[in-house]
Protein backbone atom coordinates (compact mmCIF):
# COMPACT_ATOMS: atom_id res chain seq x y z
CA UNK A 1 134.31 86.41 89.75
CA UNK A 2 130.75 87.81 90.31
CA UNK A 3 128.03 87.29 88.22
CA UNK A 4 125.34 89.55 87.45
CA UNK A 5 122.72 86.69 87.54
CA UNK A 6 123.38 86.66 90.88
CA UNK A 7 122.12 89.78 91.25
CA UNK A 8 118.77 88.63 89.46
CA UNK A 9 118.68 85.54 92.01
CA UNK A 10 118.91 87.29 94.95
CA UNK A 11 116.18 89.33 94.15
CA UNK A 12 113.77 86.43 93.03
CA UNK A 13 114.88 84.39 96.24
CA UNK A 14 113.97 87.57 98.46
CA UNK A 15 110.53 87.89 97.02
CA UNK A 16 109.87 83.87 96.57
CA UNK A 17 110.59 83.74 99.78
CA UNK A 18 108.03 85.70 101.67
CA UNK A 19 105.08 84.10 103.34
CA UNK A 20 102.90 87.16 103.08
CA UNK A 21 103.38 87.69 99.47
CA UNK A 22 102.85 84.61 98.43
CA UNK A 23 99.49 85.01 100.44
CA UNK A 24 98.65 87.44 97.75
CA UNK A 25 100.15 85.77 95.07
CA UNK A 26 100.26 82.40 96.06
CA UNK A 27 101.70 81.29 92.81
CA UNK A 28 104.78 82.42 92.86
CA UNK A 29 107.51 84.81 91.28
CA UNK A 30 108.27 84.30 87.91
CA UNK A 31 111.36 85.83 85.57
CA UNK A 32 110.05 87.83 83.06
CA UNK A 33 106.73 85.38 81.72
CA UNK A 34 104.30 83.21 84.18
CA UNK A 35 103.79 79.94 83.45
CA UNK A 36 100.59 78.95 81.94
CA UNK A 37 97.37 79.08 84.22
CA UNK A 38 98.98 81.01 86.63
CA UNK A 39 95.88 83.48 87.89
CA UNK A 40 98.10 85.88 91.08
CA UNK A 41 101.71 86.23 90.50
CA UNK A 42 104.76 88.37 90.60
CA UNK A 43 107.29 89.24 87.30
CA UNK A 44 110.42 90.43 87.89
CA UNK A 45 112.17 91.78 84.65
CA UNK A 46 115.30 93.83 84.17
CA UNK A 47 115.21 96.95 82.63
CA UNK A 48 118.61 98.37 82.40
CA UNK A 49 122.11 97.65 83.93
CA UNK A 50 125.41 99.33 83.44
CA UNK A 51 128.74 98.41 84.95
CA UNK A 52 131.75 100.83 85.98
CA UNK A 53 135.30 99.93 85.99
CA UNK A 54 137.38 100.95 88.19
CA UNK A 55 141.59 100.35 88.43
CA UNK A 56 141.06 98.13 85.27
CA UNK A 57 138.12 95.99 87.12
CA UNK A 58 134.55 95.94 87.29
CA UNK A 59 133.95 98.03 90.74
CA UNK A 60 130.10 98.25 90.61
CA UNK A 61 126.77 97.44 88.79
CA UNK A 62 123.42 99.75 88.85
CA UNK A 63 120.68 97.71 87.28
CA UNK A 64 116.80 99.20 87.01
CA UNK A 65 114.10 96.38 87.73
CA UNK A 66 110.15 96.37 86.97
CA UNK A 67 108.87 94.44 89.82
CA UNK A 68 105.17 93.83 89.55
CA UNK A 69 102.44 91.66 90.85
CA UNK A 70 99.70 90.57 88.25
CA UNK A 71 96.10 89.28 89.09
CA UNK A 72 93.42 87.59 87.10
CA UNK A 73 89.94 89.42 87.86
CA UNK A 74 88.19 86.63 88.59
CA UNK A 75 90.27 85.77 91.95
CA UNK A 76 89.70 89.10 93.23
CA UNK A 77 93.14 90.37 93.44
CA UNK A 78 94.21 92.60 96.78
CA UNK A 79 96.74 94.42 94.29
CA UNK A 80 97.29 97.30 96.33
CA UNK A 81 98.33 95.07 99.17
CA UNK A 82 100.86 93.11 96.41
CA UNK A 83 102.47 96.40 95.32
CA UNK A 84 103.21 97.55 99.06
CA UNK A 85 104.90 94.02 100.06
CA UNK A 86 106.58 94.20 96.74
CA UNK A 87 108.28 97.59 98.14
CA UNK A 88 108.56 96.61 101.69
CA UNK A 89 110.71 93.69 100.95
CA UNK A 90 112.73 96.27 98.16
CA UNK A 91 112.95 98.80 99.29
CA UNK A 92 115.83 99.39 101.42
CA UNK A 93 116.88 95.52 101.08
CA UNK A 94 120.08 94.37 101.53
CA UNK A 95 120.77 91.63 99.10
CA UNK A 96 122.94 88.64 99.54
CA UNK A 97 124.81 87.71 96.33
CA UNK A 98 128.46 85.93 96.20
CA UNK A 99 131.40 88.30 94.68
CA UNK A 100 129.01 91.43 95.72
CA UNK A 101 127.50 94.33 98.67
CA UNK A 102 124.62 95.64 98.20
CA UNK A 103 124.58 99.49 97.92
CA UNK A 104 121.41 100.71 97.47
CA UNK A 105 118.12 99.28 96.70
CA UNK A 106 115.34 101.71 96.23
CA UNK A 107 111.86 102.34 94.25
CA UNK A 108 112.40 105.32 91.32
CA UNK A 109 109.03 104.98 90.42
CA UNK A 110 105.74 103.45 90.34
CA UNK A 111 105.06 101.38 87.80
CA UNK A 112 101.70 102.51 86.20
CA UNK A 113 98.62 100.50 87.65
CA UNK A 114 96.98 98.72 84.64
CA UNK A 115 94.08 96.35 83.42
CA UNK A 116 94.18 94.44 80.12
CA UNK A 117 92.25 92.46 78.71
CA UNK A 118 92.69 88.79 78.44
CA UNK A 119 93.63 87.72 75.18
CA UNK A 120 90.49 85.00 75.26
CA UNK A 121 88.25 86.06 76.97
CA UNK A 122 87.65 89.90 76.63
CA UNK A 123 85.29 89.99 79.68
CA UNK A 124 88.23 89.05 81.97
CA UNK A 125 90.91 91.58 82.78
CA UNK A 126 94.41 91.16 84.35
CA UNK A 127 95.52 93.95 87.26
CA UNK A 128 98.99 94.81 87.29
CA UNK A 129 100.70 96.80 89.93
CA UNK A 130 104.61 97.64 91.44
CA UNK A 131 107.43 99.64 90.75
CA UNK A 132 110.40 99.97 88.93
CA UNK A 133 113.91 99.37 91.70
CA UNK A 134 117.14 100.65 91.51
CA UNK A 135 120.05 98.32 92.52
CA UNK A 136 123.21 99.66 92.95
CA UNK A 137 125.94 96.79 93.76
CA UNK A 138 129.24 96.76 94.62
CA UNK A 139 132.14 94.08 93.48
CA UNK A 140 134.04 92.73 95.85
């Protein structure tokens, strides 16, 4: 039977494994929350996700992502660059996850660019940039 986590894996295994992003962020993609010291990074964190049955079975899922890359100041950050190999490798993808086929994957929107300030030190900020993805997949 498929598994929605699936879902969630094949998206982290896309992004984790892309040479160029991990250029930018070199350390790594991250489910919800980095690990500590971690300066250029990506978060992946689900939003929404509905199911619809079909003949008394699950037929498909449509799930809403925020997919963002997130730099410290201080390493001087290419965000924009993150943000556009975020949607490169989304947008469009075809995902590979057992007991599913991947219908759509697409940006709805850009997630607002942002700056915060860092929770110990108010002089350094953290960048954010990406988008929020659709995922519509089908049950096989």
């Amino acid at each position: 039977m498929a598994d929605t986590s699936d879902i969630d894996a094949a998206i982290m295994k896309l992004l984790g494994a892309d040479a160029t992003l991990l250029a930018l962020m070199p350390n790594g993609v991250y489910w919800d929350v980095a690990t500590d010291q971690m300066t250029r990074f990506v978060i992946v964190s689900q939003i929404t996700h509905d199911d619809e049955d079909t003949f008394n079975r699950r037929s498909w899922e449509d799930l809403l992502y925020a997919v963002k890359a997130v730099g410290l100041s201080t390493t001087n950050p290419d965000m924009k660059a993150a943000a556009a190999r975020i949607d490169a490798l989304l947008h469009g993808a075809t995902l590979t996850a057992p007991g599913y086929t991947t219908m759509l994957v697409v940006r709805e929107s850009r997630d607002p660019c942002g700056k915060e300030t860092d929770d110990v030190d108010p002089k350094v900020k953290w960048y954010h940039r990406g988008g929020h993805y659709r995922v519509l997949m089908s049950c096989d």
